[in-house]
PDB file of N, CA and C in Angstrom:
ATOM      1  N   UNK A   1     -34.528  38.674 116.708  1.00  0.00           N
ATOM      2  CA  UNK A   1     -34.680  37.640 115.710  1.00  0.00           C
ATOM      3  C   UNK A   1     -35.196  38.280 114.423  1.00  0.00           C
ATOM      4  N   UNK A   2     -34.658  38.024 113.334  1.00  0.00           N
ATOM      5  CA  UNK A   2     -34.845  38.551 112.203  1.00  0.00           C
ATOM      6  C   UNK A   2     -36.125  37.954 111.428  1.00  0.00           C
ATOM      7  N   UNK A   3     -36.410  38.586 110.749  1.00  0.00           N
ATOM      8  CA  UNK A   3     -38.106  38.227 109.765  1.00  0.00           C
ATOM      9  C   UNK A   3     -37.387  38.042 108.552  1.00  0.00           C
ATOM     10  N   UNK A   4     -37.348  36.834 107.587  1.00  0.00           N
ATOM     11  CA  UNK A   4     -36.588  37.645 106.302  1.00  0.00           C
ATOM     12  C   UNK A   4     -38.260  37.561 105.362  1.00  0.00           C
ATOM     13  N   UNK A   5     -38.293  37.935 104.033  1.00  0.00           N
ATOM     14  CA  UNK A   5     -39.500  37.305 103.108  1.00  0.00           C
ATOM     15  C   UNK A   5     -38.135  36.298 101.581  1.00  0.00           C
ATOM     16  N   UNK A   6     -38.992  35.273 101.738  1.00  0.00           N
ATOM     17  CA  UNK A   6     -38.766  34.764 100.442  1.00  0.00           C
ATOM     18  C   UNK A   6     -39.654  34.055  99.539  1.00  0.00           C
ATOM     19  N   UNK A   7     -38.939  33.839  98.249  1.00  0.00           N
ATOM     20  CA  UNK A   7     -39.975  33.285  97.371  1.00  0.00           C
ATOM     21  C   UNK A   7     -39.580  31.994  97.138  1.00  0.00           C
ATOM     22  N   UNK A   8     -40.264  30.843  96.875  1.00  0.00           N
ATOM     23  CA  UNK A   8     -39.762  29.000  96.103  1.00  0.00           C
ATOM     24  C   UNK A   8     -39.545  29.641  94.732  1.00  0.00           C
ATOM     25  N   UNK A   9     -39.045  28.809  94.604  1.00  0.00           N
ATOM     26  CA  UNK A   9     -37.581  28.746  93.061  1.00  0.00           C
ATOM     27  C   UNK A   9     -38.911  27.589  92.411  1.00  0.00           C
ATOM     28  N   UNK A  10     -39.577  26.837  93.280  1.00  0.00           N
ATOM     29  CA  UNK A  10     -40.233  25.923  92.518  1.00  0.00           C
ATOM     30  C   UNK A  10     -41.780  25.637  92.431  1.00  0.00           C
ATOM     31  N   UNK A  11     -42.436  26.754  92.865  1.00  0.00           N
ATOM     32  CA  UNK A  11     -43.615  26.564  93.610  1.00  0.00           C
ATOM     33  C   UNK A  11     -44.120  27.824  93.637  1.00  0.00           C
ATOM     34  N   UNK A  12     -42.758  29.559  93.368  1.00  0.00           N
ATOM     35  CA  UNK A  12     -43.410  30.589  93.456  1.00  0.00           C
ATOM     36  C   UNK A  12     -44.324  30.771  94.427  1.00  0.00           C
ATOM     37  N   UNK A  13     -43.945  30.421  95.494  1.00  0.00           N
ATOM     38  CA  UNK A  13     -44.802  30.847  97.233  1.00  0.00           C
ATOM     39  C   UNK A  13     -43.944  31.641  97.957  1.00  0.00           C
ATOM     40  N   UNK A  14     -44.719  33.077  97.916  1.00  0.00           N
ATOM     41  CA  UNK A  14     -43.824  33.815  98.789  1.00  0.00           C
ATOM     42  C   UNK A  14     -44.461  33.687 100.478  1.00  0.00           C
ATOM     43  N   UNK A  15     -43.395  33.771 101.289  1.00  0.00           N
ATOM     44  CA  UNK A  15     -43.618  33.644 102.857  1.00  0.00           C
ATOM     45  C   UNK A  15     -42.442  34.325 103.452  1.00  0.00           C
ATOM     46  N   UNK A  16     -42.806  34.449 104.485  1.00  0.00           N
ATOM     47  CA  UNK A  16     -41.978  35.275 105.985  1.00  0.00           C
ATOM     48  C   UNK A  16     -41.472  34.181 106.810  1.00  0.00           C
ATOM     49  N   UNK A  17     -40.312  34.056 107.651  1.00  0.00           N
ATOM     50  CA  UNK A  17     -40.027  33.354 108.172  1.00  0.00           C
ATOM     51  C   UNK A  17     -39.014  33.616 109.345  1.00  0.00           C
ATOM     52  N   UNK A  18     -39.097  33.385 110.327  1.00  0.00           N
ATOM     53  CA  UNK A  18     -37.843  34.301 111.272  1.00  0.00           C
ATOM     54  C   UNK A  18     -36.768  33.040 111.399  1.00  0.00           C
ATOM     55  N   UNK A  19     -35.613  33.305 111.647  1.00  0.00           N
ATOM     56  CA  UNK A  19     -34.722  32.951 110.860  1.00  0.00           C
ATOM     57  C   UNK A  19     -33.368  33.094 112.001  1.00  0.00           C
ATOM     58  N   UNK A  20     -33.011  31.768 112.772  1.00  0.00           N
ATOM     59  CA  UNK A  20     -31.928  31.757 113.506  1.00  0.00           C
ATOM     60  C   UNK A  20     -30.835  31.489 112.859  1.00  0.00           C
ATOM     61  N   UNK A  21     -29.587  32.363 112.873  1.00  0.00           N
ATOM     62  CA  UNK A  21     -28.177  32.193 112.443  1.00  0.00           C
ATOM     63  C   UNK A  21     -28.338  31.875 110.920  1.00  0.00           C
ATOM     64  N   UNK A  22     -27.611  31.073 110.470  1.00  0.00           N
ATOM     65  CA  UNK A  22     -27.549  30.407 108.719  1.00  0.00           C
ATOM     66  C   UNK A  22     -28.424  29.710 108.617  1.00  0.00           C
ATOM     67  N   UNK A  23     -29.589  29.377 109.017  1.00  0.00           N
ATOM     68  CA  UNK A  23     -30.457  28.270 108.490  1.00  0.00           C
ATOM     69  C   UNK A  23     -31.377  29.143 107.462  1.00  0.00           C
ATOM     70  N   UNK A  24     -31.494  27.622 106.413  1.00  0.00           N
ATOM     71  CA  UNK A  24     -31.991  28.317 105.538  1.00  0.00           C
ATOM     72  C   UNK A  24     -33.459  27.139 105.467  1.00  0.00           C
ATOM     73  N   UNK A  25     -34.637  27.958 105.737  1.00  0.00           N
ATOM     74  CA  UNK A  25     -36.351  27.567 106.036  1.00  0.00           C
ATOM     75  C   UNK A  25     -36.378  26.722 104.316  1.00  0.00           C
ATOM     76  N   UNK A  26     -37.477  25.813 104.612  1.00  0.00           N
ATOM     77  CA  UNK A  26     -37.974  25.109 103.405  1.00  0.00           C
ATOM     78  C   UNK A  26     -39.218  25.939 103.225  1.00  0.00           C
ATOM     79  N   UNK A  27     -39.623  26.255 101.729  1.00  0.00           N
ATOM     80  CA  UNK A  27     -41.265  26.673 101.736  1.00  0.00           C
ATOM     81  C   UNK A  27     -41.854  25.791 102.616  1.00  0.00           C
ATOM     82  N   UNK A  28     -42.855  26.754 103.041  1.00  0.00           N
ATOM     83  CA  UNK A  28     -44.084  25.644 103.833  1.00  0.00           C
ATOM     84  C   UNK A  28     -45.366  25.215 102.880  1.00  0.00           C
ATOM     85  N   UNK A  29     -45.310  25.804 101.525  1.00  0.00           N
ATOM     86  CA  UNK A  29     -46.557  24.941 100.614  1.00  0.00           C
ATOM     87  C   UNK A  29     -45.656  23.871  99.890  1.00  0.00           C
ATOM     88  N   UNK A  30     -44.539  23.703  99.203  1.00  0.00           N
ATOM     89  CA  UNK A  30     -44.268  22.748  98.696  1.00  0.00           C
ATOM     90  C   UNK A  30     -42.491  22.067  99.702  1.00  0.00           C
ATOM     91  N   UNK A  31     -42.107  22.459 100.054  1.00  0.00           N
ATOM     92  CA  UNK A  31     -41.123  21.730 100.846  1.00  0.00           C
ATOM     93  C   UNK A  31     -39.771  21.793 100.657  1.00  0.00           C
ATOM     94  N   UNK A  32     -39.721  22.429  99.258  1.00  0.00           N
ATOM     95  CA  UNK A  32     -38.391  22.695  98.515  1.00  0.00           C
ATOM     96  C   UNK A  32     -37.176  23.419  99.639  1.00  0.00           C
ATOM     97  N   UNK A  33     -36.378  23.471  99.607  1.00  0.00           N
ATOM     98  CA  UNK A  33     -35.439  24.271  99.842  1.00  0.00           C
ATOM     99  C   UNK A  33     -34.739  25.084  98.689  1.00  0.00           C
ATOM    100  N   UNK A  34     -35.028  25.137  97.682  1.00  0.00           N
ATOM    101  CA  UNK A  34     -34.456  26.205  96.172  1.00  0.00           C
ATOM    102  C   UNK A  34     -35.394  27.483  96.546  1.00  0.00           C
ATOM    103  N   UNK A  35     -35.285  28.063  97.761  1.00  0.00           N
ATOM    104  CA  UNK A  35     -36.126  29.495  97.865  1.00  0.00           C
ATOM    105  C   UNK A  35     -34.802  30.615  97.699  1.00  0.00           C
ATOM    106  N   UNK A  36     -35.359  31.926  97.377  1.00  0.00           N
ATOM    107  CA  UNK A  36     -34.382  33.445  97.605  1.00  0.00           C
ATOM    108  C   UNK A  36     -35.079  34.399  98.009  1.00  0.00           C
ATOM    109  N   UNK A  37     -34.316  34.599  99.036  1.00  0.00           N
ATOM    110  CA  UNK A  37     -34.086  35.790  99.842  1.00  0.00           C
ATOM    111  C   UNK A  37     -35.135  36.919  99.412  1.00  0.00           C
ATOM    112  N   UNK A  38     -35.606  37.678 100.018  1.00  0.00           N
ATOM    113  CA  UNK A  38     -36.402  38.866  99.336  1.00  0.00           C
ATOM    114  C   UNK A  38     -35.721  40.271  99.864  1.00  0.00           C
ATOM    115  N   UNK A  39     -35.624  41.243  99.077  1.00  0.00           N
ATOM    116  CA  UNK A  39     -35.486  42.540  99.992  1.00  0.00           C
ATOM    117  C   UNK A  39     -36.349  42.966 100.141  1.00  0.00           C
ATOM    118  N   UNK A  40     -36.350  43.215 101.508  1.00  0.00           N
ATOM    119  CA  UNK A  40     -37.715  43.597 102.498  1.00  0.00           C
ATOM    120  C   UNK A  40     -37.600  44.951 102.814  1.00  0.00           C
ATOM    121  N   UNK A  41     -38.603  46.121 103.237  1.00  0.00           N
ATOM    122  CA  UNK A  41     -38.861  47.325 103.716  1.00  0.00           C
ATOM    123  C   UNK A  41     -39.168  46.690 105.317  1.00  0.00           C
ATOM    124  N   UNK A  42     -38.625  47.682 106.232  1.00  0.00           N
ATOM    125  CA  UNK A  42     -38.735  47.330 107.444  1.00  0.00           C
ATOM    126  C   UNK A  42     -40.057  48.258 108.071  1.00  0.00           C
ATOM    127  N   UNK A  43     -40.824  48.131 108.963  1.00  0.00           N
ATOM    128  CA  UNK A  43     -41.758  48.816 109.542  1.00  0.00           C
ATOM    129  C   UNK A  43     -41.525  49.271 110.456  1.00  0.00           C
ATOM    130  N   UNK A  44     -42.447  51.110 110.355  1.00  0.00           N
ATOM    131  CA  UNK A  44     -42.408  51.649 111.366  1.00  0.00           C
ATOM    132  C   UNK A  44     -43.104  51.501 112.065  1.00  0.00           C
ATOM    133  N   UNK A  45     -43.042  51.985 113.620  1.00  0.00           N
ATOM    134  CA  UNK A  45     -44.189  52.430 114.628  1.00  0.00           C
ATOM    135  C   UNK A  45     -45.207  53.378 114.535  1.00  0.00           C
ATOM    136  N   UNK A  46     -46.240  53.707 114.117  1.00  0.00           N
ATOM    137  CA  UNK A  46     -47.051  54.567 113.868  1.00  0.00           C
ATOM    138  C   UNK A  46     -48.102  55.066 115.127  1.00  0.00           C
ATOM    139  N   UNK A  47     -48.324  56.391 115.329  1.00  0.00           N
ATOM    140  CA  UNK A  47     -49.652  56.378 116.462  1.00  0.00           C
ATOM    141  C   UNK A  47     -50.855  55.730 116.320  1.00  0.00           C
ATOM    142  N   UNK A  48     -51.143  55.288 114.793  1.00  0.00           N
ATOM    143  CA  UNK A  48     -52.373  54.590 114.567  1.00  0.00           C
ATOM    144  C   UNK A  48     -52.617  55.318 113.479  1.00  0.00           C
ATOM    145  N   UNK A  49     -54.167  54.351 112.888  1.00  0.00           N
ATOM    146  CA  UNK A  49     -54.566  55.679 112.270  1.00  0.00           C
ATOM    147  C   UNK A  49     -55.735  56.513 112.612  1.00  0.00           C
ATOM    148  N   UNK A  50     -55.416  57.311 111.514  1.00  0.00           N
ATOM    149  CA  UNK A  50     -56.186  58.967 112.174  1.00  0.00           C
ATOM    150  C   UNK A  50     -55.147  59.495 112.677  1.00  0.00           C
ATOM    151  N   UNK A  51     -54.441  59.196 113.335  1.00  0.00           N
ATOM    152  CA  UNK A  51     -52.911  60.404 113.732  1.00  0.00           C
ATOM    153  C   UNK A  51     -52.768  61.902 113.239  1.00  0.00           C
ATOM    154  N   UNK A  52     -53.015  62.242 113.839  1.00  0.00           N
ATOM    155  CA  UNK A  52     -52.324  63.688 112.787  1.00  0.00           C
ATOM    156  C   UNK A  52     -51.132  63.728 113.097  1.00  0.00           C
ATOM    157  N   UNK A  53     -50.494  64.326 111.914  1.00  0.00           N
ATOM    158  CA  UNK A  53     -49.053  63.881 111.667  1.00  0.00           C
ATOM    159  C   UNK A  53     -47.944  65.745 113.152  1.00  0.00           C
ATOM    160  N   UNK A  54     -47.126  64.964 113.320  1.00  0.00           N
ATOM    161  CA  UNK A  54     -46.298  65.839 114.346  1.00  0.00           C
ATOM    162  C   UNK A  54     -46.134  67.445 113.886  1.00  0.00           C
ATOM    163  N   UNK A  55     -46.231  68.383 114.411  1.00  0.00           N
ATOM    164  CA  UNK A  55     -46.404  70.054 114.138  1.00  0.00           C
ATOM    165  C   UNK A  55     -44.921  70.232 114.286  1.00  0.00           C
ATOM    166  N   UNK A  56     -44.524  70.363 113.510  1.00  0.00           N
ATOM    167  CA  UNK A  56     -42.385  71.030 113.381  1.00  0.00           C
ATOM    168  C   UNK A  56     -42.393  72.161 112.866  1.00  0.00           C
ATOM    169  N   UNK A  57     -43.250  72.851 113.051  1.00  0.00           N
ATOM    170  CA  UNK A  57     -43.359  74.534 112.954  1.00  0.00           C
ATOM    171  C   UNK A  57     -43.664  74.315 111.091  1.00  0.00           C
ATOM    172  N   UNK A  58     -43.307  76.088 110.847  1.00  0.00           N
ATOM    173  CA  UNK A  58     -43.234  75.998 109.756  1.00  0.00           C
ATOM    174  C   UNK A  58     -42.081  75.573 108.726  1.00  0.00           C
ATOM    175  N   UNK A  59     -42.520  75.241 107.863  1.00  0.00           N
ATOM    176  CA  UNK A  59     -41.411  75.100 106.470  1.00  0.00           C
ATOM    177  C   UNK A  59     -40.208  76.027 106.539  1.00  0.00           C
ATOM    178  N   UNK A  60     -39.243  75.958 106.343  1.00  0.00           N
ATOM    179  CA  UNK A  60     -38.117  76.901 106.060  1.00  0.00           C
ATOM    180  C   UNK A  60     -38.530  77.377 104.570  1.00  0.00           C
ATOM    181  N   UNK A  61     -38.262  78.953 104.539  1.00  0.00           N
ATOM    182  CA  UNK A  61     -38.441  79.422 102.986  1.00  0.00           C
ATOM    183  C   UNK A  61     -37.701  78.804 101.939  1.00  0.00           C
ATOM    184  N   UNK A  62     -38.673  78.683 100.900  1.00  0.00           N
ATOM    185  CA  UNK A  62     -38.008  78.179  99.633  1.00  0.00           C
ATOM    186  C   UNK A  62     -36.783  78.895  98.795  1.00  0.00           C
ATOM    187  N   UNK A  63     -37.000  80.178  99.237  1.00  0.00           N
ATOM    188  CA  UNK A  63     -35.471  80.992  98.637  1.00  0.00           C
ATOM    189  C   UNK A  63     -34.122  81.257  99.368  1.00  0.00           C
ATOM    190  N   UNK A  64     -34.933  81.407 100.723  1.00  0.00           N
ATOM    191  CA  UNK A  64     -33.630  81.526 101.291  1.00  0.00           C
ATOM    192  C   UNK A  64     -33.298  80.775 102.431  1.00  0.00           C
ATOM    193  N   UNK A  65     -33.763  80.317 102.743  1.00  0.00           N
ATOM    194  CA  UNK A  65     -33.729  78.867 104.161  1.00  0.00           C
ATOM    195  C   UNK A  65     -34.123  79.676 105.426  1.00  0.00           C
ATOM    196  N   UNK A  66     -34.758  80.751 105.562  1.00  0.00           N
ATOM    197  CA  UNK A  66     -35.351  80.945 106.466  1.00  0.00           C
ATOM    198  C   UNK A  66     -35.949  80.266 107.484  1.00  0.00           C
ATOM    199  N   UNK A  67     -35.556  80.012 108.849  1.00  0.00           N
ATOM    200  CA  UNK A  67     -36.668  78.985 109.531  1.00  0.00           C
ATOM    201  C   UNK A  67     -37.983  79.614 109.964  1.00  0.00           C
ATOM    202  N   UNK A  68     -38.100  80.669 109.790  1.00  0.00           N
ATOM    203  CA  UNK A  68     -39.246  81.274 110.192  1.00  0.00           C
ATOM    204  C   UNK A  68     -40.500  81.125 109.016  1.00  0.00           C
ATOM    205  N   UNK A  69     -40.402  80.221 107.789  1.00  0.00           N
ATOM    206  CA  UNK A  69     -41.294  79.954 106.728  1.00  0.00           C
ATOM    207  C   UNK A  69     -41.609  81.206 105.825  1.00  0.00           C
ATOM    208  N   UNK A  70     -41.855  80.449 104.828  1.00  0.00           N
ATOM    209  CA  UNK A  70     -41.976  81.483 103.365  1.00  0.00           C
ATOM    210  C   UNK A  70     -42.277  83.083 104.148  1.00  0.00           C
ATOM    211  N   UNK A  71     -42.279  84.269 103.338  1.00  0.00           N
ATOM    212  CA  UNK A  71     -42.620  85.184 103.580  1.00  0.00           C
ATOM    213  C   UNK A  71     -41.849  86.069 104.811  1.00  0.00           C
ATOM    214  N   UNK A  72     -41.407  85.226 105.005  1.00  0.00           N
ATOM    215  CA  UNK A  72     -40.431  86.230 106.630  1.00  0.00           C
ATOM    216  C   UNK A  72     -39.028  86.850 106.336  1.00  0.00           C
ATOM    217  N   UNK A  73     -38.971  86.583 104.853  1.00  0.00           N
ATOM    218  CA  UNK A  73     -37.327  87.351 104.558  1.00  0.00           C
ATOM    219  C   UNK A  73     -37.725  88.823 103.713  1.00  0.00           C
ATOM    220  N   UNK A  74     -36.655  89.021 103.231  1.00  0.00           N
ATOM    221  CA  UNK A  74     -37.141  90.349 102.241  1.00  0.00           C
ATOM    222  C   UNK A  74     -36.697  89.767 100.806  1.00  0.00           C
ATOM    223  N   UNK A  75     -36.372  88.764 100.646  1.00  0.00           N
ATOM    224  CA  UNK A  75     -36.737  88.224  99.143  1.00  0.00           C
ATOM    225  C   UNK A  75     -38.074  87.755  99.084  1.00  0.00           C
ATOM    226  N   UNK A  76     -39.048  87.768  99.273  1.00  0.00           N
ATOM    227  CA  UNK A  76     -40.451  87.696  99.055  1.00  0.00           C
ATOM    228  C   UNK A  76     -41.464  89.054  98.949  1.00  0.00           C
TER     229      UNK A  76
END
């Protein structure tokens, strides 16, 4: 089931609303149906916070794409 966000056309109340097939939700502060659509960013799953972020080795070198990270070619 989808989440969309929208705003009232008449009332400027933005809200979330999950949203079966074509129906289109009335604001819930003023009642209108003249609302639009919002584009939304979707959320990730995170470990929490404090996480330290995942170890993928080092960087590939900046000159030459080395996967072994800066300093491991002979252009450095």
């Amino acid at each position: 089931m989808p989440i969309f966000e929208y705003v009232c056309r008449e009332c400027d109340h933005r809200f979330e609303k999950i949203v079966y097939g074509d129906a289109k939700p009335a604001c819930p502060e003023c009642r209108s149906r003249k609302i639009d659509k919002q584009l939304s960013v979707f959320a990730a799953a995170t470990r929490g916070e404090g996480a330290a972020p995942a170890d993928f080795g080092p960087a590939p070198c900046g000159s030459c794409g080395d996967p072994r990270g800066p300093g491991s070619c002979s252009m450095n």
